[in-house]
N, C-alpha and C. Protein backbone atom coordinates (compact mmCIF):
# COMPACT_ATOMS: atom_id res chain seq x y z
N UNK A 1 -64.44 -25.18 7.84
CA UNK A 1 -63.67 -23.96 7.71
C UNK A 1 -63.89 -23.33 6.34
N UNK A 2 -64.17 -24.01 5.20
CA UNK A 2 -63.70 -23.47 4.18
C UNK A 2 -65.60 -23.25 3.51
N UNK A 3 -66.28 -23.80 4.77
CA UNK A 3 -67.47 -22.88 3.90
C UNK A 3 -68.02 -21.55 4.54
N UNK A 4 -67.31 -21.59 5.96
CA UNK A 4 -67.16 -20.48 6.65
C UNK A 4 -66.63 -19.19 5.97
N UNK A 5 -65.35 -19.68 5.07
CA UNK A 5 -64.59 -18.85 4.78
C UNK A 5 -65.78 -18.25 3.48
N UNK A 6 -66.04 -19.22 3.12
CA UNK A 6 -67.18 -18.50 1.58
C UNK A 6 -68.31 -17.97 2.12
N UNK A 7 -68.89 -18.32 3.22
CA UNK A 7 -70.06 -17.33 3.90
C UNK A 7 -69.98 -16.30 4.42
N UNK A 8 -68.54 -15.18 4.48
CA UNK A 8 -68.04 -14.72 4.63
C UNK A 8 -67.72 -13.67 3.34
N UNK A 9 -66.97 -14.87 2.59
CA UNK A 9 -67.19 -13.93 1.03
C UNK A 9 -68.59 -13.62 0.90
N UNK A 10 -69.54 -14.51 0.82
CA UNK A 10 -70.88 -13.75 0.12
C UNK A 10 -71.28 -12.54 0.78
N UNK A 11 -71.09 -12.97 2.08
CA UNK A 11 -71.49 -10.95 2.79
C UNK A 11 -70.86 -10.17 2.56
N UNK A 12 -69.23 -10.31 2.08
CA UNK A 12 -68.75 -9.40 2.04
C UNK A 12 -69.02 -8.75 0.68
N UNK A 13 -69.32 -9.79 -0.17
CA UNK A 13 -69.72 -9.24 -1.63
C UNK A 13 -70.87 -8.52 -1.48
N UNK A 14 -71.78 -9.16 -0.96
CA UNK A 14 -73.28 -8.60 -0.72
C UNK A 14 -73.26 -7.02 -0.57
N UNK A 15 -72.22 -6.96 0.66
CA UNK A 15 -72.08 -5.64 1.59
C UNK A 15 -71.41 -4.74 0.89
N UNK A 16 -70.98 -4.85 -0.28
CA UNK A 16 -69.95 -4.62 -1.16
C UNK A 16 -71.04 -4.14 -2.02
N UNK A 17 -71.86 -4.96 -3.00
CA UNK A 17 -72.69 -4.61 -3.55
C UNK A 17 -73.55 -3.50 -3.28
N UNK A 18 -74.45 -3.45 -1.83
CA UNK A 18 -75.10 -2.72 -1.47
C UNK A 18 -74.76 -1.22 -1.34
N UNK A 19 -73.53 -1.09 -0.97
CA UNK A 19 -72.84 -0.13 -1.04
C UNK A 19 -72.21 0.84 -1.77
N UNK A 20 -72.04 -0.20 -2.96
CA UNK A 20 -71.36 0.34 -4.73
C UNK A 20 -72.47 0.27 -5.68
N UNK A 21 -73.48 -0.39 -5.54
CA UNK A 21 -74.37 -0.29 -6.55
C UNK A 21 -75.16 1.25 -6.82
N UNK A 22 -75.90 1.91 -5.62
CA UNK A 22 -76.56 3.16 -5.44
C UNK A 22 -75.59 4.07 -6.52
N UNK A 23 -74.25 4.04 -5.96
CA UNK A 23 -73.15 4.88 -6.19
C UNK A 23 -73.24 4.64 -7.85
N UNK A 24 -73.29 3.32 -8.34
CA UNK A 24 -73.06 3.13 -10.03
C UNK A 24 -74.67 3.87 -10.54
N UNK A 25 -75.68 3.85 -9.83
CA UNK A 25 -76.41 3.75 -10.83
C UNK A 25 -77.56 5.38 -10.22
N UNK A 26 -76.78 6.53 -10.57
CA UNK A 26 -77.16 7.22 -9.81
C UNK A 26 -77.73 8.37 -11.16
N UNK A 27 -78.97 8.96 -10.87
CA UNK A 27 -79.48 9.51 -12.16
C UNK A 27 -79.03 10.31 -12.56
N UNK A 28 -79.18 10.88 -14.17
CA UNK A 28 -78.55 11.62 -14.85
C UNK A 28 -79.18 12.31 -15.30
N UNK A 29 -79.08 14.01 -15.61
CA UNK A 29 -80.27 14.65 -16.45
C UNK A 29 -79.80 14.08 -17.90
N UNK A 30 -81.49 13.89 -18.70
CA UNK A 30 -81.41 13.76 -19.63
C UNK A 30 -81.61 14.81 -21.05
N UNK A 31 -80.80 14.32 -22.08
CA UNK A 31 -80.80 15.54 -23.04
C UNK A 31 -81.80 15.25 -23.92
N UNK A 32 -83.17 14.60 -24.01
CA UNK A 32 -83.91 14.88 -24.40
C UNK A 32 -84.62 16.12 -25.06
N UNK A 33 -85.75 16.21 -26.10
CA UNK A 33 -85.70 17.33 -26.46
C UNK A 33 -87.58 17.70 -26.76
N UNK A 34 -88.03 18.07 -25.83
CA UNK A 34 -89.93 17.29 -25.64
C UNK A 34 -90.18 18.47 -26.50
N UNK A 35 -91.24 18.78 -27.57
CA UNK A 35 -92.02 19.88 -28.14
C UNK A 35 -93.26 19.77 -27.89
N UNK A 36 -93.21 20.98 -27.09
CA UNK A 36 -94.93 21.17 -26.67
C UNK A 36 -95.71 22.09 -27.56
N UNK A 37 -96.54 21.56 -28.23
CA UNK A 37 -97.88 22.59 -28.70
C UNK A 37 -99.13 22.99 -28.67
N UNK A 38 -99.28 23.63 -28.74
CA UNK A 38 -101.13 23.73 -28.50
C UNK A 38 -101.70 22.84 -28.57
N UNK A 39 -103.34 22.29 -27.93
CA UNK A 39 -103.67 21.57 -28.94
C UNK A 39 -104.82 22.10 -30.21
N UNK A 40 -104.54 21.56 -31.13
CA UNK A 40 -105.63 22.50 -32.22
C UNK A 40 -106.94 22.42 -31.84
N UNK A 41 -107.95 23.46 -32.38
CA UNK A 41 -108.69 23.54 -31.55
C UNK A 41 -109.53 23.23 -33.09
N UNK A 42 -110.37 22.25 -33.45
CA UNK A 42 -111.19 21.93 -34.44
C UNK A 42 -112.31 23.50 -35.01
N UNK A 43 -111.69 23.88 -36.27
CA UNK A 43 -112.14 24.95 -37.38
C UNK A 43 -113.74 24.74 -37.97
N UNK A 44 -113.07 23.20 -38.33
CA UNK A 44 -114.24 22.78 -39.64
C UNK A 44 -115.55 21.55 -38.65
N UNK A 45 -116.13 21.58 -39.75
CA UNK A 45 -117.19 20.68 -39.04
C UNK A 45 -116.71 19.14 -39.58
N UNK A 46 -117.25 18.07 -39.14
CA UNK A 46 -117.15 16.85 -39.35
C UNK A 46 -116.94 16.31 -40.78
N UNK A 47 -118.44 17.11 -41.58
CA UNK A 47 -118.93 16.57 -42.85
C UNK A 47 -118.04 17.05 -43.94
N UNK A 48 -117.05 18.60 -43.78
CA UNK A 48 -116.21 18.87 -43.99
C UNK A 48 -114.86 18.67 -44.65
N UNK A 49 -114.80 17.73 -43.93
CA UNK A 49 -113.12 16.81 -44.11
C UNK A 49 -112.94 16.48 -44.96
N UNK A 50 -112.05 16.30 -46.25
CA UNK A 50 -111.27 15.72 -47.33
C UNK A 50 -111.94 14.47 -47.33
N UNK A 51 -112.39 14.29 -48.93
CA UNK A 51 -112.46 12.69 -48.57
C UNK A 51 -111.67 11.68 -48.78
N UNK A 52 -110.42 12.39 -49.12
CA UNK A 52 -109.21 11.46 -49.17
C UNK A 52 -108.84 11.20 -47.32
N UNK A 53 -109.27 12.17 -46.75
CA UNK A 53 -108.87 11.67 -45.25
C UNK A 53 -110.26 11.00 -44.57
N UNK A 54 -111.06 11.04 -45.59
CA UNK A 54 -112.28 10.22 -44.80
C UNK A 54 -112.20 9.37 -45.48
N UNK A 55 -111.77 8.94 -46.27
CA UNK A 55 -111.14 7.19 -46.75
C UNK A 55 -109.92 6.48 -46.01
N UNK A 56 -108.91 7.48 -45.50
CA UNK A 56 -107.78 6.73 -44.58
C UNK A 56 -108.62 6.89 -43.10
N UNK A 57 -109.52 7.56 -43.12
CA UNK A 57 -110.35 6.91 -41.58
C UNK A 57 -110.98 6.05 -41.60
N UNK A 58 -111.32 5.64 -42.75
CA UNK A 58 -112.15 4.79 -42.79
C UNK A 58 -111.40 3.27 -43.11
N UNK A 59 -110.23 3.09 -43.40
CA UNK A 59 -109.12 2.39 -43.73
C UNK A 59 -108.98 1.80 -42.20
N UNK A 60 -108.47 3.33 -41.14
CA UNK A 60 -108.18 2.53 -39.60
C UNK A 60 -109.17 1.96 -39.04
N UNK A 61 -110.82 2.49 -39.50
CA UNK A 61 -111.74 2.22 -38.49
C UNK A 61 -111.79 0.92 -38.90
N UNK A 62 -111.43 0.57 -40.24
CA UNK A 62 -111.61 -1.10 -40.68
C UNK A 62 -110.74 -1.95 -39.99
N UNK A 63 -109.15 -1.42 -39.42
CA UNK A 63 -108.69 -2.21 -39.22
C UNK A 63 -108.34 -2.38 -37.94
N UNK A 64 -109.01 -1.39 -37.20
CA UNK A 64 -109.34 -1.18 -35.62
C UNK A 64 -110.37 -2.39 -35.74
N UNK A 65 -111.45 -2.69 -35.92
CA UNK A 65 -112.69 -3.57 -36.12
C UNK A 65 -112.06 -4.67 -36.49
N UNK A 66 -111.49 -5.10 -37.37
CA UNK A 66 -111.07 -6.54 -38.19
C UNK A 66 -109.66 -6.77 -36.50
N UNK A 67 -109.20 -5.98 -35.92
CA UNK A 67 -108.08 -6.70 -35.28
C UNK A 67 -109.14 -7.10 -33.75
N UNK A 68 -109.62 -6.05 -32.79
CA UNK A 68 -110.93 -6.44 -32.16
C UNK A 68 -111.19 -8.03 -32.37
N UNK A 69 -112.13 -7.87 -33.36
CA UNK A 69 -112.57 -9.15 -33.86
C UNK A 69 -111.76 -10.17 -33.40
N UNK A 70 -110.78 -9.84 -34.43
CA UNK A 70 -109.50 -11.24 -34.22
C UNK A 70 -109.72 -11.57 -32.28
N UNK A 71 -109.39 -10.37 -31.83
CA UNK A 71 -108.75 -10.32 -30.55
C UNK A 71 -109.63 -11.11 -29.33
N UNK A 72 -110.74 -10.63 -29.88
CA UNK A 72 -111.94 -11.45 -29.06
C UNK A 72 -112.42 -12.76 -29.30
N UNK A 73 -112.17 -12.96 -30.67
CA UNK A 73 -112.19 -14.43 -30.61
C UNK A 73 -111.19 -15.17 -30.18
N UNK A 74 -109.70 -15.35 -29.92
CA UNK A 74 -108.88 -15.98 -29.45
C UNK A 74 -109.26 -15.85 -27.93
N UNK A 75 -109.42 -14.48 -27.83
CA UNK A 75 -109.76 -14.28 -26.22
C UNK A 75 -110.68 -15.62 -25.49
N UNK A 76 -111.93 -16.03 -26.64
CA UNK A 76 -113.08 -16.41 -26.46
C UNK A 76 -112.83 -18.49 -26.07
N UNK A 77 -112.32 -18.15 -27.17
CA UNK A 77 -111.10 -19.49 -27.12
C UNK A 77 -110.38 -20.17 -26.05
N UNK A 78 -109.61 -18.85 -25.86
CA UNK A 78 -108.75 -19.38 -25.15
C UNK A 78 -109.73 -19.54 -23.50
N UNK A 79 -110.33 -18.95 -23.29
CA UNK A 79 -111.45 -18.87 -22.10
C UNK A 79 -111.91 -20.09 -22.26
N UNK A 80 -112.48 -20.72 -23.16
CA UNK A 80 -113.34 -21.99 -23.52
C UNK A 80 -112.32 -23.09 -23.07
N UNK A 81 -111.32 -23.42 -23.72
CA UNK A 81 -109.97 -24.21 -23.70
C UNK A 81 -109.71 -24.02 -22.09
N UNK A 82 -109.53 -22.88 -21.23
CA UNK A 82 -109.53 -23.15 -19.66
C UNK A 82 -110.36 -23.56 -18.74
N UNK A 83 -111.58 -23.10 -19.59
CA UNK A 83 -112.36 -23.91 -18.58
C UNK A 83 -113.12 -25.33 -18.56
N UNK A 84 -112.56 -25.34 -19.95
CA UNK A 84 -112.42 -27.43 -20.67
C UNK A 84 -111.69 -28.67 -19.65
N UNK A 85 -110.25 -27.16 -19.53
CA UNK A 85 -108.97 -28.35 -19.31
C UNK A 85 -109.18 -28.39 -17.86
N UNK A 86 -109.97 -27.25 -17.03
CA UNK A 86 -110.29 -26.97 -15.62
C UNK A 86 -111.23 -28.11 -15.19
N UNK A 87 -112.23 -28.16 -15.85
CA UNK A 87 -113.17 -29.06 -15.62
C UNK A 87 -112.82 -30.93 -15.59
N UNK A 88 -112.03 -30.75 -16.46
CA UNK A 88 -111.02 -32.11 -16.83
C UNK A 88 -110.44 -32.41 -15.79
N UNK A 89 -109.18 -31.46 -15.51
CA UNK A 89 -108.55 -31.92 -14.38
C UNK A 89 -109.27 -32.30 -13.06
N UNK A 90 -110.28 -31.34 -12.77
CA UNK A 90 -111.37 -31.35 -11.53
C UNK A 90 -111.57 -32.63 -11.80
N UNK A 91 -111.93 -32.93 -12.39
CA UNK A 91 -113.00 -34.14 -12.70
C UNK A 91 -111.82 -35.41 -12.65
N UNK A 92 -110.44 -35.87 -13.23
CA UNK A 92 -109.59 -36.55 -13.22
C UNK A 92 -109.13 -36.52 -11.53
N UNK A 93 -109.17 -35.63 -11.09
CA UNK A 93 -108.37 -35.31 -9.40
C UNK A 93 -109.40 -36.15 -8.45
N UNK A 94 -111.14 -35.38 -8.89
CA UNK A 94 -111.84 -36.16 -8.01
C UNK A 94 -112.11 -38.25 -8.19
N UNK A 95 -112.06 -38.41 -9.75
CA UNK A 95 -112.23 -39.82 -9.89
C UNK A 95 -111.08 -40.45 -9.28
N UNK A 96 -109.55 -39.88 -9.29
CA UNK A 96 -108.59 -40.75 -8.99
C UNK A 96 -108.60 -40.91 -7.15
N UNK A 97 -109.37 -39.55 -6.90
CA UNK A 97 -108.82 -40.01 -4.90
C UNK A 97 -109.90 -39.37 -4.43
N UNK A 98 -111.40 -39.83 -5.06
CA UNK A 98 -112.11 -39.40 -4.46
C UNK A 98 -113.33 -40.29 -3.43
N UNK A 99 -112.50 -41.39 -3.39
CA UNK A 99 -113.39 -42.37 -2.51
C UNK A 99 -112.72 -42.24 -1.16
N UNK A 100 -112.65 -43.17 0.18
CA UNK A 100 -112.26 -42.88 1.30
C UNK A 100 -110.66 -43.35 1.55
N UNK A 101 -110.01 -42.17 2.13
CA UNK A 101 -108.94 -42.69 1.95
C UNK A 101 -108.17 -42.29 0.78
N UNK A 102 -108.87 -41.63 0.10
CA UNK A 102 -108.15 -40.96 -1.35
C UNK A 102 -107.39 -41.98 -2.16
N UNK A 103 -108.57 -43.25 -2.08
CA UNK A 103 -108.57 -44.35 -3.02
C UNK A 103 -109.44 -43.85 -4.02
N UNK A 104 -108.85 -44.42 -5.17
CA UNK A 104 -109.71 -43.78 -6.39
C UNK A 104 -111.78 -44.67 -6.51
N UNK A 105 -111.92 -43.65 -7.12
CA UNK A 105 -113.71 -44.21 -7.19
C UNK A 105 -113.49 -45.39 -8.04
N UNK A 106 -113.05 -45.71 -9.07
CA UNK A 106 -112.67 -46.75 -10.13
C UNK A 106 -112.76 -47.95 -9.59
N UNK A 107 -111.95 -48.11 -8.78
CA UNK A 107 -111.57 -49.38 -8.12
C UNK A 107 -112.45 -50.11 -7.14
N UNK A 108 -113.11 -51.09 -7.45
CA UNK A 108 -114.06 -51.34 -6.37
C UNK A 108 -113.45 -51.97 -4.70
C-alpha cells in the first residue's frame, strides 16, 4: 500500500512538474543593447601601418604561435599515451583469456 501510495506521488509530482515548469520558464524580451557598425573598409596599404601597431602584431602573432605549439604538443602526447595504454590493455585482455576457453595463454 504504502509504495503504491508514493507511485502515485511521483506522477503526481511529475504531472505537476510538466505542467508548471513551461509556465515558470517562459521567455522574456531582453534589454540588451547590440551596436551595429559598418565595417571599415581598409584606407591604407599594409606596409603603411604604425610600427608601434606592427610590433603589438607582432607580439599576438608570437603568442598565437608559442600557444599552437604548446597545444600540439600535449595534443601529440596525449595521442601517444592512448595508444600506449590501448595497445597494453589489448595485449593484457588477449594474454589473460586468450587460450581456449578464455583460459589465459600463461598457464600451461
Amino acid at each position: 500500500m504504502l509504495k503504491k501510495n508514493i507511485l502515485i506521488l511521483v506522477i503526481a509530482l511529475s504531472l505537476a512538474l510538466l505542467i508548471v515548469a513551461p509556465v515558470l520558464v517562459i521567455p522574456e524580451k531582453t534589454l540588451a543593447q547590440v551596436v551595429i557598425t559598418p565595417i571599415p573598409v581598409p584606407t591604407t596599404e599594409l606596409n603603411s601601418v604604425s610600427t608601434e601597431k606592427q610590433t603589438i602584431l607582432q607580439k599576438v602573432w608570437d603568442g598565437i604561435k608559442a600557444t599552437l605549439k604548446t597545444t600540439t604538443a600535449v595534443a601529440y602526447k596525449n595521442a601517444v599515451k592512448y595508444l600506449f595504454n590501448k595497445v597494453a590493455y589489448d595485449f593484457a585482455v588477449k594474454l589473460s583469456t586468450g587460450n581456449k576457453g578464455q583460459q589465459p595463454l600463461f598457464i600451461d
